[in-house]
Structure formats: C-alpha cells, structure tokens
Protein backbone atom coordinates (compact mmCIF):
# COMPACT_ATOMS: atom_id res chain seq x y z
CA UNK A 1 -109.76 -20.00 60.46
CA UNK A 2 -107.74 -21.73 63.28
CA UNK A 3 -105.74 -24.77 62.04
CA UNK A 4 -104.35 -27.23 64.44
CA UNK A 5 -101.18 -29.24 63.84
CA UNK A 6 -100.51 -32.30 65.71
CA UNK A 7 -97.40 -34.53 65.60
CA UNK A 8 -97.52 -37.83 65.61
CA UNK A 9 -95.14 -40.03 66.89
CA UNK A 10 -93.81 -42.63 64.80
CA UNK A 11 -95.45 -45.84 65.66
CA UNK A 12 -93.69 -48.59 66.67
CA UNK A 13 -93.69 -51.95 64.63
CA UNK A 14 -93.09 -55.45 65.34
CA UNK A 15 -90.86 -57.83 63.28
CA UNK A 16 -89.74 -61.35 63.66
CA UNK A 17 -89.40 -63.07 67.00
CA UNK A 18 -91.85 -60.02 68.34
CA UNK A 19 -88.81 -57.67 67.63
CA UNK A 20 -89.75 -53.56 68.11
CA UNK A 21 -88.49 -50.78 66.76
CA UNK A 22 -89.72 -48.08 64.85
CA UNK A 23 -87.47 -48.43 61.53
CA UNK A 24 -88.76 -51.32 58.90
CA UNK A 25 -85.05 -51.46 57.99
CA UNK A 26 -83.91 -51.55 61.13
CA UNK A 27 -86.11 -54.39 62.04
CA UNK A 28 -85.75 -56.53 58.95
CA UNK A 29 -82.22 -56.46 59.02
CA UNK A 30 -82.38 -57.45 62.56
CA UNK A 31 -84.75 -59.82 63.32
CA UNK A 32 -86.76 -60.41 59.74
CA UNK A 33 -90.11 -59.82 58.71
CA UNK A 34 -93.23 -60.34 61.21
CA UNK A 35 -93.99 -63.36 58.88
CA UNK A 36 -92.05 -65.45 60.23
CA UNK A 37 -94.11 -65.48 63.88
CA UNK A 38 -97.02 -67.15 62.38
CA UNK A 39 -97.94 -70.05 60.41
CA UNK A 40 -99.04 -69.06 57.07
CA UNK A 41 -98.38 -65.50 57.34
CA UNK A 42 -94.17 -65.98 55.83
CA UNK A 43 -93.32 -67.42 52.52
CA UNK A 44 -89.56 -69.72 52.46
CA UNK A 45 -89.62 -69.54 48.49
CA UNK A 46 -91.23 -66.31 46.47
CA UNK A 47 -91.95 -67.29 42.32
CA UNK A 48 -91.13 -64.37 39.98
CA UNK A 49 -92.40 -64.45 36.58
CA UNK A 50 -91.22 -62.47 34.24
CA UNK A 51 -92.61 -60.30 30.90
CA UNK A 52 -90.58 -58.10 28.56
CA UNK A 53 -87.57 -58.09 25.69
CA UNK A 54 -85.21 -60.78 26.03
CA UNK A 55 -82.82 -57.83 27.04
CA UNK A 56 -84.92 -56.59 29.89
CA UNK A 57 -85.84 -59.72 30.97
CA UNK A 58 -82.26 -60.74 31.48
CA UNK A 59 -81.27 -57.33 33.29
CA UNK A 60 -84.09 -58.00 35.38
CA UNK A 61 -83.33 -61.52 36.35
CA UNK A 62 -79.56 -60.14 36.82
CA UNK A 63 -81.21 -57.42 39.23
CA UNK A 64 -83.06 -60.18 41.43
CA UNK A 65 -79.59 -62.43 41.86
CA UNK A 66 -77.96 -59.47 42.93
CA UNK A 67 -80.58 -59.06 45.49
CA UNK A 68 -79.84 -62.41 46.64
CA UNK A 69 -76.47 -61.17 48.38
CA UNK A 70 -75.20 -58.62 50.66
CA UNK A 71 -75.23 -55.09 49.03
CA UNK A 72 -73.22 -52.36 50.25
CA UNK A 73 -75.12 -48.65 50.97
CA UNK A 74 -73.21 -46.27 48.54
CA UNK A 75 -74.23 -43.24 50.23
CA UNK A 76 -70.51 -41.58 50.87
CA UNK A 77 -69.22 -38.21 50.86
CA UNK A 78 -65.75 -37.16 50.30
CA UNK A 79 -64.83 -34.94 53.26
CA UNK A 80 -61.34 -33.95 52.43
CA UNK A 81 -57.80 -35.24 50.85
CA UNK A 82 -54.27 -36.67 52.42
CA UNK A 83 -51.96 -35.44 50.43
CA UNK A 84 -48.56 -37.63 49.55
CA UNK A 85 -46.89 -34.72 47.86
CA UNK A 86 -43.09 -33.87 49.81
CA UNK A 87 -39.55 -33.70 48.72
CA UNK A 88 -39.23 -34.15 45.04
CA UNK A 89 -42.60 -34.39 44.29
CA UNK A 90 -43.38 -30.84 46.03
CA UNK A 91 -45.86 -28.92 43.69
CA UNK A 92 -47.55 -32.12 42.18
CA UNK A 93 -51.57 -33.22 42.77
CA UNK A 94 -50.96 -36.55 44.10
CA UNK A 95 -53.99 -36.65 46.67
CA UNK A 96 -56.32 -39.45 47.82
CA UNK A 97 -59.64 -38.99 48.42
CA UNK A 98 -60.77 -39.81 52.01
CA UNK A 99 -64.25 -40.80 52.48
CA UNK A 100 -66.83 -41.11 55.13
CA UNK A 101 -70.21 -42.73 55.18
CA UNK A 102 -73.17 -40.52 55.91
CA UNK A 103 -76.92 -41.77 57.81
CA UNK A 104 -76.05 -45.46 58.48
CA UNK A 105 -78.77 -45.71 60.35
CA UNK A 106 -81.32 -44.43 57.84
CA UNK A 107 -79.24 -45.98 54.64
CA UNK A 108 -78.20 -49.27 56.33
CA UNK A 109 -76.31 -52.12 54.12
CA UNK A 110 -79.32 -54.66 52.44
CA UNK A 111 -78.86 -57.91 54.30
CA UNK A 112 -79.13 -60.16 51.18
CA UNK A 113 -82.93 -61.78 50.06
CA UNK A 114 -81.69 -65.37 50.66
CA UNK A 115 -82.70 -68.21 53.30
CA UNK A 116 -79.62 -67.70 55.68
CA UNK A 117 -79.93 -64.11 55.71
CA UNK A 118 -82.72 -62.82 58.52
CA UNK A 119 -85.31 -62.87 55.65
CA UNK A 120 -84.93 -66.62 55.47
CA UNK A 121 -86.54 -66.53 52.29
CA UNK A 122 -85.71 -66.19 48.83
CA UNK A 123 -86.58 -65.93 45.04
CA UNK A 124 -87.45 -68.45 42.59
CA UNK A 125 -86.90 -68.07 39.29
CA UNK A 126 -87.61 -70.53 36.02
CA UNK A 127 -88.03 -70.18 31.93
CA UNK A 128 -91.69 -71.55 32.20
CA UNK A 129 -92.64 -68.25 33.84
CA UNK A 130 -91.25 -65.79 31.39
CA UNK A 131 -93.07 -64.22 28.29
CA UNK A 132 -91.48 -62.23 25.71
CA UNK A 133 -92.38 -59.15 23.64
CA UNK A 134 -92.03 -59.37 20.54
CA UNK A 135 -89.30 -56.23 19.77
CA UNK A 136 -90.80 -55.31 15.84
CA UNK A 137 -94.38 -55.59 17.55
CA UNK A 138 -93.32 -53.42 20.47
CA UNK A 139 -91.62 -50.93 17.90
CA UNK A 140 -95.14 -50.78 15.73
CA UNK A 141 -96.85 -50.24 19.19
CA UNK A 142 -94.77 -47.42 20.30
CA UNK A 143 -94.75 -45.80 16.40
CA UNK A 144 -99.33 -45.64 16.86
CA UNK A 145 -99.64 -41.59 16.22
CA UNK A 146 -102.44 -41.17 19.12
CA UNK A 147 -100.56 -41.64 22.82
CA UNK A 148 -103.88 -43.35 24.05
CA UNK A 149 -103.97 -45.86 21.61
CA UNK A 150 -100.64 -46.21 22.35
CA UNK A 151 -100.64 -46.92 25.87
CA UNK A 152 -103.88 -49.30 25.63
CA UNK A 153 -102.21 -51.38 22.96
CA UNK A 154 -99.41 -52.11 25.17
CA UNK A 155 -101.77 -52.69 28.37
CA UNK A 156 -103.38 -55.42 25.64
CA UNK A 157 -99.76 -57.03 24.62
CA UNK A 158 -98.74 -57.39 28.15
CA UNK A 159 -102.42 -58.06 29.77
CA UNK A 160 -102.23 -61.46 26.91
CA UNK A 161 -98.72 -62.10 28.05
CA UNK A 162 -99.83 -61.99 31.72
CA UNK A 163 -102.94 -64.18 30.89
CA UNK A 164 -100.77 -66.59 29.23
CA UNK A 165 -99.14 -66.83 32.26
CA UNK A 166 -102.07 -68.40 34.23
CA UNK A 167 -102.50 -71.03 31.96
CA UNK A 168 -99.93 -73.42 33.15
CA UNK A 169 -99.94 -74.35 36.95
CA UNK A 170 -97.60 -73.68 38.88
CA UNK A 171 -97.94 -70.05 38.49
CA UNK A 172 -96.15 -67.24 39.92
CA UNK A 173 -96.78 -65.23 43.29
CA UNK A 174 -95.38 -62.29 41.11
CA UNK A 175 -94.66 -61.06 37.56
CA UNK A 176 -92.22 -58.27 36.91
CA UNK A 177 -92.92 -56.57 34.25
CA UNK A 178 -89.21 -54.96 32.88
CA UNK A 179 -89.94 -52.19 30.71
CA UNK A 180 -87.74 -50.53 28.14
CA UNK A 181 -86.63 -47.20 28.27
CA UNK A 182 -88.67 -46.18 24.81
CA UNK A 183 -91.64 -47.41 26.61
CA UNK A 184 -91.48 -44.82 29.58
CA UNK A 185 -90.67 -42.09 27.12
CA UNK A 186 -92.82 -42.75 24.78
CA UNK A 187 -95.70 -44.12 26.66
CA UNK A 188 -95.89 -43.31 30.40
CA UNK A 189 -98.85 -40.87 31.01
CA UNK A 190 -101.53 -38.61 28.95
CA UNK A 191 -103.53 -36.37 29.77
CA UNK A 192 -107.06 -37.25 28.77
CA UNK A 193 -109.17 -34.49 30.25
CA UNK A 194 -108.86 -32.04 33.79
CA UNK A 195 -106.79 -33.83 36.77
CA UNK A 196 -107.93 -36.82 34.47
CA UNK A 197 -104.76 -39.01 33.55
CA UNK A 198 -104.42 -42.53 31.78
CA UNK A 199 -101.21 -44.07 32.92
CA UNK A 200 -99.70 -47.19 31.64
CA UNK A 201 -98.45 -48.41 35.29
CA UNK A 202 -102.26 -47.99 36.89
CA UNK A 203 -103.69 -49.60 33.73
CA UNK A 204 -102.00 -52.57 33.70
CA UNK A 205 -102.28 -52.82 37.62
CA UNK A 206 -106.07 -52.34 37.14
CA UNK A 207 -106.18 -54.99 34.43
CA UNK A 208 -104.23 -57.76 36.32
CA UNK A 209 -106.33 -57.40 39.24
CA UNK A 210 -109.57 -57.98 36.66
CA UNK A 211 -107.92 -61.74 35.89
CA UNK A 212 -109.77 -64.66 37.03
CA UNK A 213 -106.82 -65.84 38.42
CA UNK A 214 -105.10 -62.18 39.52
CA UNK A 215 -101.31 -62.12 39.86
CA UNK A 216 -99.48 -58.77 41.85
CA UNK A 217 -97.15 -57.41 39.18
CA UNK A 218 -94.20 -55.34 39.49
CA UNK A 219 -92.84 -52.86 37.18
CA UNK A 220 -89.15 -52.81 36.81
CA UNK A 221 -87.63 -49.77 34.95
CA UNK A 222 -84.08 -49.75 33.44
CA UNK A 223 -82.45 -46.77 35.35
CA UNK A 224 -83.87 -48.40 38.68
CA UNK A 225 -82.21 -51.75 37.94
CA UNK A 226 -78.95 -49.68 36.73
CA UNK A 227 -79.25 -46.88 39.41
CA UNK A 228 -79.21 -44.08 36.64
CA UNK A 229 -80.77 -40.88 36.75
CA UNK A 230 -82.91 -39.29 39.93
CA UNK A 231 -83.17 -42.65 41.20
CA UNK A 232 -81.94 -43.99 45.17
CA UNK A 233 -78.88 -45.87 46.10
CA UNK A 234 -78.40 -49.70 45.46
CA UNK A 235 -78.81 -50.93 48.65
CA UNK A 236 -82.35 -48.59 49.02
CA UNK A 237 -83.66 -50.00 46.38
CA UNK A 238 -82.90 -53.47 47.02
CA UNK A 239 -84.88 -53.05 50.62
CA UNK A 240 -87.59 -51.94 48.81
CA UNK A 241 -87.75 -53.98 46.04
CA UNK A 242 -87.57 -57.25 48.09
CA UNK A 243 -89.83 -55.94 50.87
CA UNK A 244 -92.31 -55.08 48.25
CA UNK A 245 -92.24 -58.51 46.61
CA UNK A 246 -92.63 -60.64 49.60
CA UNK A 247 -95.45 -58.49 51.09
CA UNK A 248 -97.19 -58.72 47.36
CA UNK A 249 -96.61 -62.39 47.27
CA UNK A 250 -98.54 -62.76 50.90
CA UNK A 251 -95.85 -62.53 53.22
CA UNK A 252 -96.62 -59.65 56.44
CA UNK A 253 -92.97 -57.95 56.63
CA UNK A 254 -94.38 -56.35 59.87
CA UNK A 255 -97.51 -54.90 61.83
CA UNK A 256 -97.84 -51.42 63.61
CA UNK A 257 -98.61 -52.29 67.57
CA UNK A 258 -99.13 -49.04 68.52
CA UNK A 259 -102.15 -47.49 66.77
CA UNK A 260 -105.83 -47.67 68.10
CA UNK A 261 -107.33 -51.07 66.66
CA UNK A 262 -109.73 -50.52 64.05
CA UNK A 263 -108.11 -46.74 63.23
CA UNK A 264 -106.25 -46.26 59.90
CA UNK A 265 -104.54 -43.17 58.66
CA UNK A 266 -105.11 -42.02 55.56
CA UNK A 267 -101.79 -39.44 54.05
CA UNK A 268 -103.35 -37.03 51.53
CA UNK A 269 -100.82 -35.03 48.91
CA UNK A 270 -101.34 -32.23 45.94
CA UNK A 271 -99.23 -31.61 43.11
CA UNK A 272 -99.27 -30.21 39.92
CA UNK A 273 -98.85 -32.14 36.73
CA UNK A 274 -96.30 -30.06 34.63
CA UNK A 275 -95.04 -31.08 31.59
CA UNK A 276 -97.85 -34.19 30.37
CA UNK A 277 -98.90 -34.81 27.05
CA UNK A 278 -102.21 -34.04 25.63
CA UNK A 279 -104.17 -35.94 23.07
C-alpha cells in the first residue's frame, strides 16, 4: 500500500478593510474581524447571558471585563541571572532574574474586546440575563448514585434555566454557562457503551440548539477563567474566547480567500479514551 502525503499551504485569510495574512491573530489584532467589511455581517454590541452559582457567575462576569482591556501574553522564560553580589556581599545569592519573551508572533498581546480597540465591538452585560442554580439543588444533583442520571439531571436544570431565558425579549446573542469545579469532576463524561460517550458539554449543546428560540452557549470552566492547571496563557485564551463569542453571536471574524469555492476540508483525529467512567 502506497500512501501519499501532501502539504498544504496555509491558506490565506482576509480580515477587516480586506486585510491578508495567514494568522487570525495576526489579522485581528491588526485590522479586525472581516465583519466589519459588510453590512450585517459585524456586530458593535455582543449580549452575554449568564447561568450558574452566584460565585461562578460573578468570576465569569469578572473574566469578560477583563477581556475588555489590553492583556499582556505571559509566555516568558528566564534565560539567565545578573548577579549584584561584590565586595562585602561576596558569597551571598542576591541575583535577579532576567527574562525574555518567547513566539511573539504566535503568542501576541490580546488587543482588548472593546469599541476603540480594532474589534470595535464589545460585550454587554445586564442582571435580566442571568439565572442562578440553586447550590443545595446542584449538591442533590451531583450526590444521584448513577453518573447518567447525573449528567441528564443537570442538562434538565440548566436546559429550564436556558428556556427561562427566552421568555423575556431582549434576549441574549449568547449564554455562558460557568460551571463549578464539582461539576466537571463529578459529571463530565460516561461511558455508556463501545466508543459510545454521553457528555454533559455535547448534551447541553444538543439541547439548546432543540429550543424554539435556540441561543449559542458557551461553557466557561473555573481553571480557564483562573488559568490553573493544563490550561493556555491569559492572553490565548482571551483571543479565543472573544473570537469565539462574536463569531457565535453572528459576527464573520474572517473568510479563507484562497481555497477552491465550493471545497471544504474536513480534519479527521483518533484517540483513545483512557481513564472514563462506566455505568
């Protein structure tokens, strides 16, 4: 069997004011998202709505204001010391770290998600859009012996919160669903049978698309909002996070000009699920 590998050049994409390049950072930061070339296609104002504890709510909100500014990239290395040490003070550790920042290009500062920044948009935020769970009804949820009935009673607390939601015009172009920690430990994935998984993040996905009146969600975890454990530096996340929520509220953050029109790629990956809980 002969197998043929072809590489494919990255394709170049087109931002505001027609801008090229081939980086989505690069071209955001620069000249802003395609959006903002075309009537209709760029949203000024984004509404987030907002389900969870009152303590994960507020972390959350606390997480989208600090997206409203200018975040440093954090990705340094310390290369080596300059040491003060001399005369008297021969013999003692009195050395300063020097430090150098590493793939600027490919971990560039976030530009701020505000109106004067090149995104020229920003987020909205107000009471009328957030639901709370109840913490002692959360706590019974997560105490439910069986993992599956676990995971579609919470799909069923937050689907009514999210339908509650609708209700009451204006609504939101997105809800961000902060969840807890005890909630991904305790009720992130099973095994149900085979390759065959029931996962809380595609269930309530699939269940918000059902509405009448669908809403894009986004779950927010706790380590991604406080950068703890395997997670990516601030100002990573805040690209993503922002570019995520404008291109789920309707807005185009850019367009590939370089692939054949009606072709799409389709990236295909295998793992193996280790350590998942069976019924």
């Amino acid at each position: 069997m002969m197998i043929k590998i072809e590489y494919l050049d990255e394709p170049k994409l087109q931002f505001g004011d027609y801008f090229e390049h081939e980086d989505t950072k690069t071209g955001l930061a620069e000249f802003g998202p395609f959006g903002k070339n075309i009537a209709g296609l760029h949203l000024s104002e984004i509404k987030l709505g907002f389900i969870g504890t009152r303590e994960t709510i507020t972390s959350a909100q606390e997480w989208v204001e600090r997206c409203g500014s200018f975040i440093e990239s954090e990705n340094v290395e310390i290369i080596g010391q300059q040491f003060a040490g001399g005369g008297m003070f021969t013999g003692l550790d009195v050395s300063t770290p020097t430090l150098r920042r590493l793939h600027k290009i490919l971990n560039r500062d976030f530009v701020g998600f505000n109106k004067e920044s090149s995104f020229q948009s920003c987020f909205q935020m107000n009471p009328r859009w957030d639901r709370h769970l109840d913490a002692r009804e959360l706590s019974q949820i997560l105490e439910i012996e069986n993992k599956s009935d676990r995971i579609w009673k919470l799909v069923d607390l937050i689907d009514d919160r999210l339908d509650n939601i609708t209700q009451t015009a204006p609504i939101p172009n997105v809800v961000v669903i902060a969840l807890t920690p005890q909630i991904e430990e305790q009720a992130h994935s099973i095994r149900l049978s085979g390759n065959f998984f029931l996962n809380l993040r595609r269930a309530i996905k699939a269940r918000a698309m059902s509405h009448k009146t669908p809403i894009p969600v986004q779950l927010l975890r706790q380590r991604t909002i406080k950068g703890t454990g395997d997670v990516q530096e601030v100002a990573t996340r805040a690209w993503n996070f922002c570019t995520a929520q404008y291109y789920k509220a309707g807005g185009i953050p850019w367009r590939p000009i370089t692939l054949e029109e009606n072709t799409c790629y389709i990236g295909i990956s295998f793992y193996v699920a280790q350590d998942i809980d069976s019924i």
